[in-house]
N, C-alpha and C. Protein backbone atom coordinates (compact mmCIF):
# COMPACT_ATOMS: atom_id res chain seq x y z
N UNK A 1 65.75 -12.59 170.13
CA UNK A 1 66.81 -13.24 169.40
C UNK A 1 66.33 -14.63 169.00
N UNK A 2 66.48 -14.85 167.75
CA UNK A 2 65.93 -16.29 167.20
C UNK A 2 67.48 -17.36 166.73
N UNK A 3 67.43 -18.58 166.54
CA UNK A 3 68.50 -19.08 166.17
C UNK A 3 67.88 -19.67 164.31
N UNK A 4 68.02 -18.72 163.53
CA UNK A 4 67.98 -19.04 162.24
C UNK A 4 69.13 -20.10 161.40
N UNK A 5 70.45 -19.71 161.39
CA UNK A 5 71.39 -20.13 160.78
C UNK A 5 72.34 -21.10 162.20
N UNK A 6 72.64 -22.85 161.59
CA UNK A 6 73.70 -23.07 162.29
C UNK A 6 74.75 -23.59 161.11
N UNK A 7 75.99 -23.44 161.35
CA UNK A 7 76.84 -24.12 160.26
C UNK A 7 77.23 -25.41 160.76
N UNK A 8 77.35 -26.29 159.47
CA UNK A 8 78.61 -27.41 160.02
C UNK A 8 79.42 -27.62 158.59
N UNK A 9 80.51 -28.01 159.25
CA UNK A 9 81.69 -27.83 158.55
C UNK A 9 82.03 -28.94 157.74
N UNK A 10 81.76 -28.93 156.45
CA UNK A 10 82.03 -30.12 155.61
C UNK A 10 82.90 -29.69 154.19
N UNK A 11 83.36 -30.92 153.82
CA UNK A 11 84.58 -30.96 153.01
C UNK A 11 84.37 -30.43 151.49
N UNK A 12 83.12 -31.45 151.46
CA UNK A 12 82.36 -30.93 149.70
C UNK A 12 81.17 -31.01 149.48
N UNK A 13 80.92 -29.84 149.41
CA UNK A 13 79.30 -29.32 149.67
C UNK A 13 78.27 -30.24 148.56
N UNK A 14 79.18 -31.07 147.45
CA UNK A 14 78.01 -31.63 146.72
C UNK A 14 77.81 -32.90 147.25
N UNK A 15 78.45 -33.15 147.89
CA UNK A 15 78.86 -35.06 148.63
C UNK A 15 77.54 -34.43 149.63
N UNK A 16 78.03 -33.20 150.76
CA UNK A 16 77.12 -32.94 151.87
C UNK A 16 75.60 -33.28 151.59
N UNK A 17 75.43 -31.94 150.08
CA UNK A 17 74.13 -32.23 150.06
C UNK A 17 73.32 -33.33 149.84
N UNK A 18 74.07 -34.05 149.04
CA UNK A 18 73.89 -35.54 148.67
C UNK A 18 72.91 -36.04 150.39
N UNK A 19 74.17 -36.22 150.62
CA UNK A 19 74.07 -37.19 152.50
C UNK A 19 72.76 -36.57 153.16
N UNK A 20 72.58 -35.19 153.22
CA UNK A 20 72.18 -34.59 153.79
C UNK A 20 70.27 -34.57 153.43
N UNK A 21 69.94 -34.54 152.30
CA UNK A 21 69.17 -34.73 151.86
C UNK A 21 68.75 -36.40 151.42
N UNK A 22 69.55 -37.01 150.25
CA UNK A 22 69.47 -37.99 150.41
C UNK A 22 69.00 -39.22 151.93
N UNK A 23 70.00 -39.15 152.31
CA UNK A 23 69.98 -40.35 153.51
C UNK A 23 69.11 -39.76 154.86
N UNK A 24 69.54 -38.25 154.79
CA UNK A 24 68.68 -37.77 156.37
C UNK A 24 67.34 -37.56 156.07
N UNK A 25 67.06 -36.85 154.73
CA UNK A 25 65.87 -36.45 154.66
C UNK A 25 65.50 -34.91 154.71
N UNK A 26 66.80 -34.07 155.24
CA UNK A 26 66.67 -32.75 154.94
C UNK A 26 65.88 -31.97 153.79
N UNK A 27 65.75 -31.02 153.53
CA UNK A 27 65.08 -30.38 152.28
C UNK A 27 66.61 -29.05 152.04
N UNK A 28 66.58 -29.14 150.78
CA UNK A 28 67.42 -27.95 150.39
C UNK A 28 66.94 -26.62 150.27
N UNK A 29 66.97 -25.82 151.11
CA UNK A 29 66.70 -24.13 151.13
C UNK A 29 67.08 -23.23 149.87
N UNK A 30 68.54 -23.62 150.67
CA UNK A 30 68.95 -22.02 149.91
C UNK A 30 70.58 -23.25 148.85
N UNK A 31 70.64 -22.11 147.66
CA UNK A 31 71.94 -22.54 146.96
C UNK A 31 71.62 -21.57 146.29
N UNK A 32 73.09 -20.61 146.77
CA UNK A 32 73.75 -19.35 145.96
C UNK A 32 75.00 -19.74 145.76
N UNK A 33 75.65 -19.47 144.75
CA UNK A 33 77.21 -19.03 144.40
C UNK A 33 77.69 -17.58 145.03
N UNK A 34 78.97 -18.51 146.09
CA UNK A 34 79.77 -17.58 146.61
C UNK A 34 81.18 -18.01 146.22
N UNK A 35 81.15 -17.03 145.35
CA UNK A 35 82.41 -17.33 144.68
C UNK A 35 83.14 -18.86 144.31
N UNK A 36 84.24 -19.52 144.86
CA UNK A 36 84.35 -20.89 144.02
C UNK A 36 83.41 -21.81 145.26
N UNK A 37 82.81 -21.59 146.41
CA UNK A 37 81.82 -22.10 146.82
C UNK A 37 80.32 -22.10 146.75
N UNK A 38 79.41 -22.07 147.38
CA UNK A 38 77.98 -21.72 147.66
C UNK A 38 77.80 -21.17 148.97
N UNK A 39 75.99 -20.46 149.37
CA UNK A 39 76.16 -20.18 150.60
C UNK A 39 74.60 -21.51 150.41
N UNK A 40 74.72 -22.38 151.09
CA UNK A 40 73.77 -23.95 150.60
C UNK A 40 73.36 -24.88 151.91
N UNK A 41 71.78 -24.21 151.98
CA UNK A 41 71.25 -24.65 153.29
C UNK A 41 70.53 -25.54 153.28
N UNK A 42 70.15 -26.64 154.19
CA UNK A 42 69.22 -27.67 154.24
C UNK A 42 68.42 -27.14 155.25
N UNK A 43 66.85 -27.35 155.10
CA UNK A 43 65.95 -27.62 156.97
C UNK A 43 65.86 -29.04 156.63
N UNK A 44 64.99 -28.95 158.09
CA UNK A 44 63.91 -30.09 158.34
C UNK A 44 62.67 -30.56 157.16
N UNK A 45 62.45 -31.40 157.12
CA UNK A 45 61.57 -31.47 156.09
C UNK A 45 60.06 -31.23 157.11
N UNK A 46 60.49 -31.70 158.15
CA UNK A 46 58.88 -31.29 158.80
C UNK A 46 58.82 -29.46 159.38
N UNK A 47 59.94 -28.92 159.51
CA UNK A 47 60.11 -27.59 160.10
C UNK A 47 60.84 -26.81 158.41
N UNK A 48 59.97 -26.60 157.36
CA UNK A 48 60.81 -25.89 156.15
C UNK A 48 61.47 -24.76 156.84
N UNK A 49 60.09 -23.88 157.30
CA UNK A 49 60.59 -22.65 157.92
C UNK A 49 61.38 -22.33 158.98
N UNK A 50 62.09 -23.60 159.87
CA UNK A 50 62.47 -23.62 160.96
C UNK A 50 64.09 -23.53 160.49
N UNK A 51 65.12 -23.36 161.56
CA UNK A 51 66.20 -22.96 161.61
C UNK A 51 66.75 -23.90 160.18
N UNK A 52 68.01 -23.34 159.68
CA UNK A 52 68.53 -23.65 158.67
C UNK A 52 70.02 -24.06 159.33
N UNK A 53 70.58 -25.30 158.67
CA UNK A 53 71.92 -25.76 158.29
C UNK A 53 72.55 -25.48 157.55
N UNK A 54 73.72 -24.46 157.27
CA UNK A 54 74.82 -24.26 156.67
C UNK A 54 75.61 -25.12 156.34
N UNK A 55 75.69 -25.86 155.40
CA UNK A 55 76.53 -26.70 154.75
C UNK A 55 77.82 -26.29 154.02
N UNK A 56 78.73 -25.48 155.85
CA UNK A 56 79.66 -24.71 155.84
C UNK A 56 81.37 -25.39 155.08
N UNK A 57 82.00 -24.93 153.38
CA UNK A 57 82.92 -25.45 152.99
C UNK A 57 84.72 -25.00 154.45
N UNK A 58 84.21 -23.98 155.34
CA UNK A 58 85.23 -23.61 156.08
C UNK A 58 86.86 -24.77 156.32
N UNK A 59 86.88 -25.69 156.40
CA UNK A 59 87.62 -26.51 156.48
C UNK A 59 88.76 -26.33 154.93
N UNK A 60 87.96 -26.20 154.16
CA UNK A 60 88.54 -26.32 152.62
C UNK A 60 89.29 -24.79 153.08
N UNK A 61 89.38 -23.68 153.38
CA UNK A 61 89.79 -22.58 153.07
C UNK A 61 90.65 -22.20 154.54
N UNK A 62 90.27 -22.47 155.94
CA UNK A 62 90.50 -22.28 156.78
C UNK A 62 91.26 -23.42 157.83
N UNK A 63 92.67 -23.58 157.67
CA UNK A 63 93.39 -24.40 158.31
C UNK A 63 92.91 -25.09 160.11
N UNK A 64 92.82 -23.59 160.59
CA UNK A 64 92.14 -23.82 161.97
C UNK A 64 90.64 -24.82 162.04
N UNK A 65 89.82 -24.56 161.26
CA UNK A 65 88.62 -25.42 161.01
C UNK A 65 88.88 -26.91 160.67
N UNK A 66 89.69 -26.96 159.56
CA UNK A 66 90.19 -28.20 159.31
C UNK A 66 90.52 -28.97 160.35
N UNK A 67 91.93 -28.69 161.10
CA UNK A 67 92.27 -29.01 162.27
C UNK A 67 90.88 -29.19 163.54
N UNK A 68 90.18 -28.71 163.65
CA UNK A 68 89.54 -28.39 164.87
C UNK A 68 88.19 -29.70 164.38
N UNK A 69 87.87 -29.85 162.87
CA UNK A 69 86.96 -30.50 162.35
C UNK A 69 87.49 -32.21 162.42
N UNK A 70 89.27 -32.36 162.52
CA UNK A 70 89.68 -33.57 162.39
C UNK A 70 89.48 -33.74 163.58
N UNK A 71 90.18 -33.18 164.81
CA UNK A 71 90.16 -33.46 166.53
C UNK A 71 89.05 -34.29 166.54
N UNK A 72 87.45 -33.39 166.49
CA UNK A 72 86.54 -33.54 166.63
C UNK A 72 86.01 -35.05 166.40
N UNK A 73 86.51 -35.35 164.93
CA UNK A 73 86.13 -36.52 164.20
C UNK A 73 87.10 -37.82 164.89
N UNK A 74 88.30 -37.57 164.84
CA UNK A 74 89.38 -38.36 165.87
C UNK A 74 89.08 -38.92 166.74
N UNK A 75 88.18 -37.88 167.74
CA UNK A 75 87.62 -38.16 169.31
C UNK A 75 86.77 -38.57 169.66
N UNK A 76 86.36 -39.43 167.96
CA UNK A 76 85.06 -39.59 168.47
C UNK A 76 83.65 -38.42 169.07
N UNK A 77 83.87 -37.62 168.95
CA UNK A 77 82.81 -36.49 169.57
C UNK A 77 81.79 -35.99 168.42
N UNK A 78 80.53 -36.31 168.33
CA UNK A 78 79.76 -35.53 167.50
C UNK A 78 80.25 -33.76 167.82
N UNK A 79 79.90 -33.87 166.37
CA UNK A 79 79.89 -32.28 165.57
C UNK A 79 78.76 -31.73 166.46
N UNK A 80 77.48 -32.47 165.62
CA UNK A 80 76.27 -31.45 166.25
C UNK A 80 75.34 -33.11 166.72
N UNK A 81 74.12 -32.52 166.52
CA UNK A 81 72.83 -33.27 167.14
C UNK A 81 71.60 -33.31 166.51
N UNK A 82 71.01 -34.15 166.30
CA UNK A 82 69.55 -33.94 165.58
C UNK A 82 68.75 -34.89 166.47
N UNK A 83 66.87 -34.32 167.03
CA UNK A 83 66.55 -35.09 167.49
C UNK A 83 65.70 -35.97 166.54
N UNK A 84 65.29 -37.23 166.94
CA UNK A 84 64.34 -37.77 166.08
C UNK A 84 63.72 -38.56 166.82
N UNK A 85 62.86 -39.59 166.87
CA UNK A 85 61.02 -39.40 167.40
C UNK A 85 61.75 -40.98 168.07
N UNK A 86 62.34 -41.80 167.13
CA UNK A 86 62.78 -42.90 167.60
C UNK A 86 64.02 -43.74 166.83
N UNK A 87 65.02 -43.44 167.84
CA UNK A 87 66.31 -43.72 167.60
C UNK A 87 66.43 -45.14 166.82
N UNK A 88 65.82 -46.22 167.49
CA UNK A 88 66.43 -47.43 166.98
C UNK A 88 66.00 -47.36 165.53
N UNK A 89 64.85 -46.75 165.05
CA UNK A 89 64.33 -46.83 163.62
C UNK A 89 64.78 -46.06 163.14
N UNK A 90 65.83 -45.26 163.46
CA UNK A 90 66.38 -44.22 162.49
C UNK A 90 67.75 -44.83 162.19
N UNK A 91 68.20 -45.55 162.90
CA UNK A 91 69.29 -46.46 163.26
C UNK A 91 69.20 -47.45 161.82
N UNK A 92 68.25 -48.12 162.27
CA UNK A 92 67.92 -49.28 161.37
C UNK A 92 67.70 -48.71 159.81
N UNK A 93 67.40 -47.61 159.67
CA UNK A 93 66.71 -46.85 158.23
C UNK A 93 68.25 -46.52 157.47
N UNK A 94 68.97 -45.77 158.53
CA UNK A 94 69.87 -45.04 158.15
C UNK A 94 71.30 -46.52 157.49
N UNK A 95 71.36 -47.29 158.92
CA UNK A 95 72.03 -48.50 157.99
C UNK A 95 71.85 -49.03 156.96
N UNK A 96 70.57 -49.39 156.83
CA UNK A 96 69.92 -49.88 155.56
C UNK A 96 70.73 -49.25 154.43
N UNK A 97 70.88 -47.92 154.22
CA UNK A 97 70.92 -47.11 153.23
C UNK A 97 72.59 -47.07 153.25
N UNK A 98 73.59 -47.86 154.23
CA UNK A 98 74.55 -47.81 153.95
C UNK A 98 75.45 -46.62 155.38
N UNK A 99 74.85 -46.17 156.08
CA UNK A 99 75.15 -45.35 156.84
C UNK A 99 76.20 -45.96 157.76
N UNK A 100 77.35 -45.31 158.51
CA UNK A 100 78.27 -45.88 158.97
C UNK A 100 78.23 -45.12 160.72
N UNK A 101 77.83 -46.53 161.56
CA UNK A 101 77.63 -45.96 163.00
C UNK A 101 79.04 -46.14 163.91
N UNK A 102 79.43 -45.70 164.35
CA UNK A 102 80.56 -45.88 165.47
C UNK A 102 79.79 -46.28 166.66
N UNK A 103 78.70 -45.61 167.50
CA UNK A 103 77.68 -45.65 167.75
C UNK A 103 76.48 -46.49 167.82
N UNK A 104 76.31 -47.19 168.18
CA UNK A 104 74.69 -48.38 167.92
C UNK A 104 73.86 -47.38 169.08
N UNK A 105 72.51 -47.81 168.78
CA UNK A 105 71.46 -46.90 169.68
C UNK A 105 71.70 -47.88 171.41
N UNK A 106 71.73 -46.26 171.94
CA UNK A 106 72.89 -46.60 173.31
C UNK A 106 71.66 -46.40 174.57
N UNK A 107 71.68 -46.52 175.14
CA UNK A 107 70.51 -45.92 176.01
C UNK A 107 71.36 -44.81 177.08
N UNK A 108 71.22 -43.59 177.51
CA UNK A 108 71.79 -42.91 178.69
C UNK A 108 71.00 -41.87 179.11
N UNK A 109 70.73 -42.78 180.29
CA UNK A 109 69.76 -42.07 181.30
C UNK A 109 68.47 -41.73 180.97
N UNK A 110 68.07 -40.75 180.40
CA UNK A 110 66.45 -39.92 179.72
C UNK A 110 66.84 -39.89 178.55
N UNK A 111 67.94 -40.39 177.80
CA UNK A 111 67.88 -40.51 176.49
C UNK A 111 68.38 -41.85 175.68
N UNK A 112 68.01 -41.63 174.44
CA UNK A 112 68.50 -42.57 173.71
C UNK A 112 69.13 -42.40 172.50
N UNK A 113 70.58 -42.60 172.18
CA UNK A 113 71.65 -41.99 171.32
C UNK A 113 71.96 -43.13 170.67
N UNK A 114 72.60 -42.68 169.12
CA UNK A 114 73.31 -43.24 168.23
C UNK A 114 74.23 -41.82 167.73
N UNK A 115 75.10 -42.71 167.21
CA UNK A 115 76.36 -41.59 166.40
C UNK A 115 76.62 -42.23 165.04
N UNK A 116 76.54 -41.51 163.92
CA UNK A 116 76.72 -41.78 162.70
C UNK A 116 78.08 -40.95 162.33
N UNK A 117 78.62 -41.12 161.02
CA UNK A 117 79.47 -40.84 160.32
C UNK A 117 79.05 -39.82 158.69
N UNK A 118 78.76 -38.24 158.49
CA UNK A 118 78.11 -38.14 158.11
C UNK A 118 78.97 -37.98 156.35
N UNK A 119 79.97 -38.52 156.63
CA UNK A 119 80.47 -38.46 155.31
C UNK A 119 81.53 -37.47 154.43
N UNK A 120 81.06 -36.44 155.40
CA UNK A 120 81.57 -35.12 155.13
C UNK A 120 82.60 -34.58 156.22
N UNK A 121 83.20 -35.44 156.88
CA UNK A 121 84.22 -35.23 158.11
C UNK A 121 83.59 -35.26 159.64
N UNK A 122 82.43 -35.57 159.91
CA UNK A 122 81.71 -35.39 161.18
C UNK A 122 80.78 -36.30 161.17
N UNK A 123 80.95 -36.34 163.00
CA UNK A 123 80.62 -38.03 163.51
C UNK A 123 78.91 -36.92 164.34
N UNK A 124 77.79 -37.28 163.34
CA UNK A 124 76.43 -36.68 164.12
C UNK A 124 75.73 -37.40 165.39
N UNK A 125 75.22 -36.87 166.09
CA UNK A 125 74.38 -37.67 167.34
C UNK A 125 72.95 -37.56 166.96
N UNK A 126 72.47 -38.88 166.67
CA UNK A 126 70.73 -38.18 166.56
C UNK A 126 70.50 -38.80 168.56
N UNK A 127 69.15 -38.06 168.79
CA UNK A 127 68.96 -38.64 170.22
C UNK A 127 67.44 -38.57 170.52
N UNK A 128 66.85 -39.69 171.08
CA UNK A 128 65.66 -39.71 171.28
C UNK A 128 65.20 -38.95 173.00
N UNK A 129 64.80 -38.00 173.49
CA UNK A 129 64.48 -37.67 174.22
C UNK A 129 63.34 -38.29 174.92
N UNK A 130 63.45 -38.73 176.25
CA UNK A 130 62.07 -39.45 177.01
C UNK A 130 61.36 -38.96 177.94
């Protein structure tokens, strides 16, 4: 069993890709038309072939998602997680460019965390592992 596909749940898939590519650095995979949406994936730019992000519209169509996508964002709680090599410079890169942290690079325990705002209804964790 491999983990190919993860979704996250965003509002408007052209804002997403924007953020997603733009500011993170993702690469765009896949963009099909599914009906009045897409099915519209980003990787890694260093892993093309490696697992894919669903730049899932679910919130727009599905009340429960919506709801479950605001909690999330409310509570402060990242959506998902991305690691990267070194937090404070991703910190510093990502502000630069306008990025909005709730989050400053935190230190806890064997790691090192920041939380961003990714634009699209969800608060991300990048985290430096030590």
């Amino acid at each position: 069993m491999k983990i190919k596909i993860i979704s996250i749940p965003v509002r408007d898939q052209t804002k997403a890709l924007a953020f997603y590519t733009g500011k993170l650095g993702f690469v765009k995979k896949t963009d099909a038309p599914v009906g009045e949406d897409r099915w519209l994936t980003v990787v890694s730019r260093e892993e093309q072939d490696g697992p894919e992000l669903l730049l899932e519209p679910a919130p727009n169509h599905f009340e429960p998602a919506r709801v479950y996508q605001e909690a999330l964002f409310d509570a402060g709680i990242p959506y998902t997680q991305f690691n990267v090599d070194n937090v404070q410079q991703e910190y510093e890169r990502l502000e630069a460019m306008g990025v909005a942290f709730s989050v400053k690079p935190t230190e806890m325990g064997t790691v090192k965390i920041a939380v961003f705002d990714d634009t699209c209804g969800n608060n991300i964790q990048i985290v430096e592992m030590r």
